[in-house]
Protein backbone atom coordinates (compact mmCIF):
# COMPACT_ATOMS: atom_id res chain seq x y z
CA UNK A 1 83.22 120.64 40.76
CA UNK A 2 86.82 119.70 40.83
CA UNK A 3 88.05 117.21 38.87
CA UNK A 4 90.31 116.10 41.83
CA UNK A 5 89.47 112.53 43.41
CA UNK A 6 87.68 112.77 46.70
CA UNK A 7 90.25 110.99 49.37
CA UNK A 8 88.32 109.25 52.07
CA UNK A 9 89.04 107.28 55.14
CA UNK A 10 87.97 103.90 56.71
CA UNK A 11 88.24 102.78 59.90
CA UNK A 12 86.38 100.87 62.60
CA UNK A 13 88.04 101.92 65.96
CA UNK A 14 86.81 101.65 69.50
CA UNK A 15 86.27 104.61 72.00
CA UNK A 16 89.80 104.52 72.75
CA UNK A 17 90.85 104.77 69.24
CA UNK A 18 92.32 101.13 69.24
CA UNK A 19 91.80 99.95 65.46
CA UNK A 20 93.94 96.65 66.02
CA UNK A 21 95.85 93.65 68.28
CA UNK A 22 98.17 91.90 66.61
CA UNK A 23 97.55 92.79 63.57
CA UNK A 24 94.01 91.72 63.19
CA UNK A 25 90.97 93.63 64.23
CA UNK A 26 90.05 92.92 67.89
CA UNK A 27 86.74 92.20 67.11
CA UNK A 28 84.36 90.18 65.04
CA UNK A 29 81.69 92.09 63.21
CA UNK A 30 80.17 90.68 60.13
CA UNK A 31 78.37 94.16 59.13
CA UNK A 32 81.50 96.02 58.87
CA UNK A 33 82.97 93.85 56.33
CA UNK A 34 79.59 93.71 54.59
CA UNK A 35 79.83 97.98 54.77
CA UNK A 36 83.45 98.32 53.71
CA UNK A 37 83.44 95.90 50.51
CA UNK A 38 80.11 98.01 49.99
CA UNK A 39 82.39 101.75 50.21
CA UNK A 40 85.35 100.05 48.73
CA UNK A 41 83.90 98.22 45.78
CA UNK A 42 85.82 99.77 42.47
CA UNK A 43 87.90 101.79 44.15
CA UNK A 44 91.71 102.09 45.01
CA UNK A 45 92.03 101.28 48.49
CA UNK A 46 95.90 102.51 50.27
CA UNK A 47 97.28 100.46 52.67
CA UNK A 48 100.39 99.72 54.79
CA UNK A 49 102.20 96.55 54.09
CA UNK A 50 101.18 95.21 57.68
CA UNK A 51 97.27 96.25 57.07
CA UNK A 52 98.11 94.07 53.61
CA UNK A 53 99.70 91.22 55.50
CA UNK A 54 96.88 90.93 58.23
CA UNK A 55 94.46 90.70 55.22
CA UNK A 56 96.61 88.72 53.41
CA UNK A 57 95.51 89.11 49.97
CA UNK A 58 94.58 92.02 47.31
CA UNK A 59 90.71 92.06 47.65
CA UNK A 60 88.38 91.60 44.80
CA UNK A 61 87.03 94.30 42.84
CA UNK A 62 89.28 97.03 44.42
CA UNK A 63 92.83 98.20 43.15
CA UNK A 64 95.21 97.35 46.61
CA UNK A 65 97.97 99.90 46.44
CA UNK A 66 100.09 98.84 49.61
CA UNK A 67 103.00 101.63 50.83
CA UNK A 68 105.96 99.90 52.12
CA UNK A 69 109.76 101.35 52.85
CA UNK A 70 110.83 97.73 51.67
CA UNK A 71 112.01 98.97 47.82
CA UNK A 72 112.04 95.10 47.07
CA UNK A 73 108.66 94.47 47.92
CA UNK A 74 106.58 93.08 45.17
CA UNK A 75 103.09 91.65 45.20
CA UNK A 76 101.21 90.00 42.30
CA UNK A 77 97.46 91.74 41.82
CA UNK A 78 99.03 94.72 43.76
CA UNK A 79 100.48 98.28 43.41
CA UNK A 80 103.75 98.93 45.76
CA UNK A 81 104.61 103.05 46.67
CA UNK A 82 106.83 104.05 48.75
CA UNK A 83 105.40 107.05 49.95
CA UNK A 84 101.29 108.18 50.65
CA UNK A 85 102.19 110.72 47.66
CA UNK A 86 103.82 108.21 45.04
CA UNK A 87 100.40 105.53 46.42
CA UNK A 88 98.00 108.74 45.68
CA UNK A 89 99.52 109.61 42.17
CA UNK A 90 98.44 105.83 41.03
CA UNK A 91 95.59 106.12 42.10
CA UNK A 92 95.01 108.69 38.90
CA UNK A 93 91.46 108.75 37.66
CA UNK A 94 89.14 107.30 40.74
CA UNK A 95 86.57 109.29 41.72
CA UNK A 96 87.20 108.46 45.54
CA UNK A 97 90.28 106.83 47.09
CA UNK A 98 90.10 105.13 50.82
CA UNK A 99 92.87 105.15 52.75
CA UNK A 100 91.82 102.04 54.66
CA UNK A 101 95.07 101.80 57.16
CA UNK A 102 96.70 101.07 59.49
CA UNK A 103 97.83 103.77 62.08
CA UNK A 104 101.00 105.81 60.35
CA UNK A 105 99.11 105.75 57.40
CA UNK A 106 95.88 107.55 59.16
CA UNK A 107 98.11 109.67 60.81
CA UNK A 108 99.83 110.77 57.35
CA UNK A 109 96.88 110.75 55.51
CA UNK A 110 94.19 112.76 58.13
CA UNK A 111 95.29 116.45 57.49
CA UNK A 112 94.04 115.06 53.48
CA UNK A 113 91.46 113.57 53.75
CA UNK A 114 87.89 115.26 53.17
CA UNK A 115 85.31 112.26 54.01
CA UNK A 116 85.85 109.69 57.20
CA UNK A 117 83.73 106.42 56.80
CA UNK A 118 84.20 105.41 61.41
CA UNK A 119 82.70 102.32 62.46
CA UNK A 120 82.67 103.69 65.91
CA UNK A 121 82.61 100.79 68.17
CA UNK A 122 80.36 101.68 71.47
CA UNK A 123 83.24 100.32 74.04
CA UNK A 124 87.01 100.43 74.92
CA UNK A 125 88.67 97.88 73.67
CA UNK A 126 92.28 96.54 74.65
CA UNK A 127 94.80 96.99 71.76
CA UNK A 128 98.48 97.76 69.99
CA UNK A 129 97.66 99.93 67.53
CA UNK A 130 95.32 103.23 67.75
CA UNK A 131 93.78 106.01 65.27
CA UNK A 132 95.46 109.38 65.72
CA UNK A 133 93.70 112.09 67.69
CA UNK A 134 92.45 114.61 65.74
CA UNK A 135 90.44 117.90 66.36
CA UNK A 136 86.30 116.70 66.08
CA UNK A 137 85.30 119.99 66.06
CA UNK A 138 87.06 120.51 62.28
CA UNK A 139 84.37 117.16 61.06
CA UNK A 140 80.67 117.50 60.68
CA UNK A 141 78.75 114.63 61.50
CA UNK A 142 76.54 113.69 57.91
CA UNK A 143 75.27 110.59 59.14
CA UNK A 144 75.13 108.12 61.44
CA UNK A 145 73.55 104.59 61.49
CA UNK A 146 73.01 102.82 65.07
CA UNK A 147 73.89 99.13 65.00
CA UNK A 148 73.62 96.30 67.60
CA UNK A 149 74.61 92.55 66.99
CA UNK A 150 74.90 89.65 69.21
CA UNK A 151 76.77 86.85 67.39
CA UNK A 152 79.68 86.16 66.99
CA UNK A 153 79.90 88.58 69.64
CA UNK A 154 77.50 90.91 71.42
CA UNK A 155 78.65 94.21 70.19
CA UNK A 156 77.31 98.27 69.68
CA UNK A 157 78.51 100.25 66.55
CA UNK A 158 77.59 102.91 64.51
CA UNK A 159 78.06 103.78 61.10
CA UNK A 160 79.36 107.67 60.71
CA UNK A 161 80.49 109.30 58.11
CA UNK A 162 82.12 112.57 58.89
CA UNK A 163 83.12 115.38 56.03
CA UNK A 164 85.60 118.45 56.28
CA UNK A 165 84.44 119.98 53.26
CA UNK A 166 81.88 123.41 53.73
C-alpha cells in the first residue's frame, strides 16, 4: 500500500454532462447533498473559486482548498492555491482528497484521479457548464445505487462510483 493519498472525484452531472446553470446546480436533490457531506466529511475538498462562490461558504467538517488565478484572493476558514498542484501539496496527509469542481478543474484533475463518486442524473438537462468527456472504457463500474425521488422535483439518479486502479 502506498502511502500516497487516494485523489477522488465528485460530481452529479446529467446525461449530457451538464454539472451546472449559472453557477448553481440545475437541479434540486436532497440525497446528493446528504451523499456528498457523507464522502466529503474530514476530508480536503478542491475547488474553483466559482464552485466556492456558488456555495458560498467553506463547509463544515471538510478543509475547502479553493484554486483561483486571483493572487489576492483570501478567504477566512479557507486554503487559496493557485494551481491543482500547489491545492494537492496542502492537502498533505489525507487519506483521500475530492476534487469536487467545477469544469476546468475536472478537466485538469481527470487524467489524476483514481476513484469517481457520479451522481448520474437519468435525463438531459439544459446547462452552461459540462464535465469533460473522457474514455469509459479506462473506469470500472464498482457500484451503483438506483435512486428515484419525487419532491422537490421528480427526478432518476444513481449513485456510481467508478475506479481506474487494477
Amino acid at each position: 500500500m502506498s502511502d500516497k493519498p487516494k485523489l477522488s472525484l465528485i460530481v452529479a452531472m446529467a446525461k449530457n454532462r451538464t454539472i451546472g446553470m449559472n453557477n448553481t446546480l440545475p437541479w434540486r436533490c436532497p440525497e446528493d447533498l446528504k451523499h456528498f457531506k457523507a464522502l466529503t466529511m474530514g476530508h480536503h475538498m478542491i475547488m474553483g473559486r466559482k464552485t466556492f462562490d456558488s456555495i458560498g461558504k467553506a463547509l463544515p467538517g471538510r478543509t475547502t482548498v479553493i484554486v483561483t488565478r486571483n493572487t489576492e484572493l483570501k478567504v477566512e476558514g479557507c486554503l487559496v492555491a493557485h494551481t491543482l498542484a500547489e491545492a494537492l501539496k496542502l492537502c498533505a496527509g489525507d487519506d483521500e482528497i475530492f476534487i469536487v469542481g467545477g469544469a476546468e478543474l475536472y478537466a485538469q484533475s481527470l487524467p489524476l484521479v483514481n476513484t469517481m463518486y457520479v451522481t448520474e442524473i437519468q435525463q438531459d438537462v439544459q446547462g452552461d457548464a459540462h464535465f469533460p468527456e473522457f474514455d469509459k472504457k479506462s473506469w470500472r463500474e464498482i457500484s451503483r445505487e438506483v435512486r428515484r425521488q419525487e419532491a422537490p422535483q421528480p427526478l432518476a439518479y444513481h449513485f456510481v462510483t467508478y475506479s481506474n486502479t487494477l
